[in-house]
Protein backbone atom coordinates (compact mmCIF):
# COMPACT_ATOMS: atom_id res chain seq x y z
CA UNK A 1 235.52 176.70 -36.25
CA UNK A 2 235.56 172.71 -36.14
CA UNK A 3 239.25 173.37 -36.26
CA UNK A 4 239.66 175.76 -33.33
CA UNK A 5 238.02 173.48 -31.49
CA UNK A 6 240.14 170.66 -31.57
CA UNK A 7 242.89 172.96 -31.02
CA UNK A 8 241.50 174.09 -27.84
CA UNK A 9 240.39 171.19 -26.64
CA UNK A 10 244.16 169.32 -27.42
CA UNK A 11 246.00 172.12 -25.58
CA UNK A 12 243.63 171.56 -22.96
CA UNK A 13 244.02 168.05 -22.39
CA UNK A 14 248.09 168.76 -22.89
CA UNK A 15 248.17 171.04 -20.34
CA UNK A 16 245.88 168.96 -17.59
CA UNK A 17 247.92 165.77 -18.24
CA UNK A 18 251.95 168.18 -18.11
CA UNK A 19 250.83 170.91 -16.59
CA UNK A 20 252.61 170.86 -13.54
CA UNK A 21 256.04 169.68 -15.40
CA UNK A 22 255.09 172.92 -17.81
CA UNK A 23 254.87 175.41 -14.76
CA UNK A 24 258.30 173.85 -13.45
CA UNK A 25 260.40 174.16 -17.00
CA UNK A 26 258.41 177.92 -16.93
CA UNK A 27 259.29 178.69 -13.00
CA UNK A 28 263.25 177.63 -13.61
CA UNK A 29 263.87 180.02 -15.97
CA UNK A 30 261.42 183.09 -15.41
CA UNK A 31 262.63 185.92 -13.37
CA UNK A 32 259.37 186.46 -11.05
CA UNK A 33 256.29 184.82 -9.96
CA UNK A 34 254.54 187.06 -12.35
CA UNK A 35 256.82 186.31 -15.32
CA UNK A 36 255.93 182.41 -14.69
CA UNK A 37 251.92 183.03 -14.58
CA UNK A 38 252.32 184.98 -17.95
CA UNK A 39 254.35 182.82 -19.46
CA UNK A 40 252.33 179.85 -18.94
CA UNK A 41 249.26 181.82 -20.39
CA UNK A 42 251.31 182.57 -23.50
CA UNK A 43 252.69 179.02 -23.85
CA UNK A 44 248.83 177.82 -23.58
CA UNK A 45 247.73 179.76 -26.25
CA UNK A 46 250.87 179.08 -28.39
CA UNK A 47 249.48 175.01 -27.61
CA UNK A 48 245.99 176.44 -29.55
CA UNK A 49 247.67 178.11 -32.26
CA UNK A 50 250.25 175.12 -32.85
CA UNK A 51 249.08 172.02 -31.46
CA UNK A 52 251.64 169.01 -30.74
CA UNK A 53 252.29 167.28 -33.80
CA UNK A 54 250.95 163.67 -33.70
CA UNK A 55 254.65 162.30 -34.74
CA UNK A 56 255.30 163.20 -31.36
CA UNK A 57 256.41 159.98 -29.30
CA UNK A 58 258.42 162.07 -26.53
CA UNK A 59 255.67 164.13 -25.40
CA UNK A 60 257.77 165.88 -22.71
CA UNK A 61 260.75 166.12 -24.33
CA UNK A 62 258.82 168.13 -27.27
CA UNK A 63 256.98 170.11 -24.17
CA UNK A 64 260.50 170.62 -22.41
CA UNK A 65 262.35 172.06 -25.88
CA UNK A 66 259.18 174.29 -26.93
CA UNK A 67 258.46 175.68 -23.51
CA UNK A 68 261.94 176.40 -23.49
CA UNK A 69 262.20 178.28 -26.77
CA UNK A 70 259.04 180.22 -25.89
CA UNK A 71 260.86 181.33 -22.52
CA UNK A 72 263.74 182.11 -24.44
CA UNK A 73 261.76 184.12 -26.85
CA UNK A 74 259.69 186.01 -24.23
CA UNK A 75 263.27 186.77 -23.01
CA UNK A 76 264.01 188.38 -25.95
CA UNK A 77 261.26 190.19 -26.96
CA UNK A 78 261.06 191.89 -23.75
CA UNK A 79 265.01 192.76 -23.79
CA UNK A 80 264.39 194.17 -26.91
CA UNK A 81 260.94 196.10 -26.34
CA UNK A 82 263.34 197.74 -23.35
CA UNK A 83 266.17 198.48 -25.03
CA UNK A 84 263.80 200.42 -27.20
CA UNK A 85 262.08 202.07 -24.92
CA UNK A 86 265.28 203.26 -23.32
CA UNK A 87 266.50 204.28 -26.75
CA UNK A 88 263.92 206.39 -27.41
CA UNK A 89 263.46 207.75 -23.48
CA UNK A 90 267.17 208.89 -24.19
CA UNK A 91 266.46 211.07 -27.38
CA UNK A 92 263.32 211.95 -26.25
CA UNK A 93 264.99 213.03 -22.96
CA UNK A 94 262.56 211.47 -20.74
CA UNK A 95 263.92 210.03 -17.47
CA UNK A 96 262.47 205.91 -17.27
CA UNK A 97 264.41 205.49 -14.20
CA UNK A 98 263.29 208.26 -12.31
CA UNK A 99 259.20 208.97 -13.39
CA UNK A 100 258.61 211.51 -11.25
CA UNK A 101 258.59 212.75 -7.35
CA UNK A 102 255.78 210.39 -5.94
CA UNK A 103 255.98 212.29 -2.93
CA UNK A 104 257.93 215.65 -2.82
CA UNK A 105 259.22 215.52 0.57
CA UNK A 106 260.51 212.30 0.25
CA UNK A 107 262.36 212.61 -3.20
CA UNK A 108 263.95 216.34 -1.38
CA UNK A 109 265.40 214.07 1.79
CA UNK A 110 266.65 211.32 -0.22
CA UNK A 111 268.36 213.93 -2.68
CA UNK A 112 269.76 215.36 0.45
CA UNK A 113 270.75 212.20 1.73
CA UNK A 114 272.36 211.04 -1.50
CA UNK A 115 274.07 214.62 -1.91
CA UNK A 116 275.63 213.76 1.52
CA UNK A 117 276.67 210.47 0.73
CA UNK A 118 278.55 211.54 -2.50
CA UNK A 119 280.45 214.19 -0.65
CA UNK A 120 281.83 211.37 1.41
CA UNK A 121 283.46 208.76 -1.62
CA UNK A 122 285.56 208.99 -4.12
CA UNK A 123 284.67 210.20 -8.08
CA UNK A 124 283.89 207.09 -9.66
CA UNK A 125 282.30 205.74 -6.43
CA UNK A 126 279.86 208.61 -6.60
CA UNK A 127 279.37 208.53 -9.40
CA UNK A 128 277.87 204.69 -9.67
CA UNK A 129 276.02 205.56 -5.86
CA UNK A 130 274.13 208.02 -8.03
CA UNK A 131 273.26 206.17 -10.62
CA UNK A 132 272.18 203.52 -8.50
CA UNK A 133 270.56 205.05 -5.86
CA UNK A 134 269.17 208.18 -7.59
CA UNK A 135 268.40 207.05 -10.97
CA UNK A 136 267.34 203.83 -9.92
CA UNK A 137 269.89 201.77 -12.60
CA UNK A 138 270.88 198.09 -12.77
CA UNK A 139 275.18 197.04 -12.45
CA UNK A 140 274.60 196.11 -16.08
CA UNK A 141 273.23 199.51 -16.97
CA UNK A 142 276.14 201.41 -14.81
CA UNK A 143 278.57 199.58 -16.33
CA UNK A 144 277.74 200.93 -19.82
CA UNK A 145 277.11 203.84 -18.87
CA UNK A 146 280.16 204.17 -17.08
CA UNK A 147 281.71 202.21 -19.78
CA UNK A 148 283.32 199.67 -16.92
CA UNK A 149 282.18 195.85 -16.70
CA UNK A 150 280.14 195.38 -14.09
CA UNK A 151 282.37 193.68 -11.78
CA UNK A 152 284.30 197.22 -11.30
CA UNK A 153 280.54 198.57 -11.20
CA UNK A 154 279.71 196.11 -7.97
CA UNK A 155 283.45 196.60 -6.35
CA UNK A 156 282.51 200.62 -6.76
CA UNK A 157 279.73 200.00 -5.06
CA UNK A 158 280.49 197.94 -1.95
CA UNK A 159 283.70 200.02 -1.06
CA UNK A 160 281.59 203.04 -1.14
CA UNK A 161 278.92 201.31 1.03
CA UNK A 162 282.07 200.42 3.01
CA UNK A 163 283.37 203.90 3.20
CA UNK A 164 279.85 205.21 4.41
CA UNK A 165 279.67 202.76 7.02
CA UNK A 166 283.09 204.13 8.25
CA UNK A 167 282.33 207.93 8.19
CA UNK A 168 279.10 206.87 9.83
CA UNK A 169 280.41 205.10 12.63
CA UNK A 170 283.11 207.89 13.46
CA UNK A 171 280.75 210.55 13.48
């Protein structure tokens, strides 16, 4: 218990005296506000369950590599977790893009609308509006799919857009 203490009370004092140069490694690489709170929490408790080493004469430059790795990791894990997820919605033929009509109506008119966009652009141009805008994917995502990199993906895309904007200002 002794032991637990000191722990908690080191990664307490760590974090008061680098906190703030903590949440700015953490807030340059996370994706979202809420990524950067989490992360922080994590990398607080990983300062419990590993303390800094008292070799340590670079204090920051240990704080900068770790919080880094533990980004990286977090990264990884979650890539992972939805790969997996998508793996299995795939077999198990569940939709994780679309989960459901949240309001009837609403998913009925944009199905119209997206029916009436498709009629308007070419195969493959359709074909990534859908996915986009009906199924709710990523580029990175259409492009497999697809099996296209995601450049084509993004230039399918904005000439559709483009075409839509041109049908729509004739008629």
């Amino acid at each position: 218990m002794g032991q637990s203490n000191e722990a908690i009370q080191a990664a307490a004092e760590t974090v008061a005296r680098h906190g703030s140069f903590i949440r700015a490694v953490i807030r340059f690489q996370a994706a979202s506000k809420l990524d950067e709170e989490d992360l922080f929490q994590e990398f607080y408790l990983a300062l419990i369950r590993r303390p800094i080493p008292a070799d340590v004469r670079n204090v920051k430059s240990f704080l900068y590599r770790a919080v880094l790795n533990h980004v990286i990791d977090a990264m990884r894990r979650d890539k992972y977790y939805r790969h997996f997820l998508k793996k299995y919605a795939r077999e198990a033929r569940i939709s994780v893009h679309n989960p459901g009509a949240r309001n009837a109506f609403i998913e009925a008119e944009k199905g119209k609308m997206i029916a009436y966009c498709v009629r308007h652009l070419r195969e493959r141009q359709a074909q990534a509006f859908v996915l986009r805008y009906r199924d709710n994917y990523d580029i990175e995502e259409i492009a497999q799919e697809m099996r296209v990199a995601q450049r084509t993906v993004s230039r399918y895309l904005s000439e559709g857009l483009r075409r839509l904007q041109s049908v729509w200002a004739v008629e």
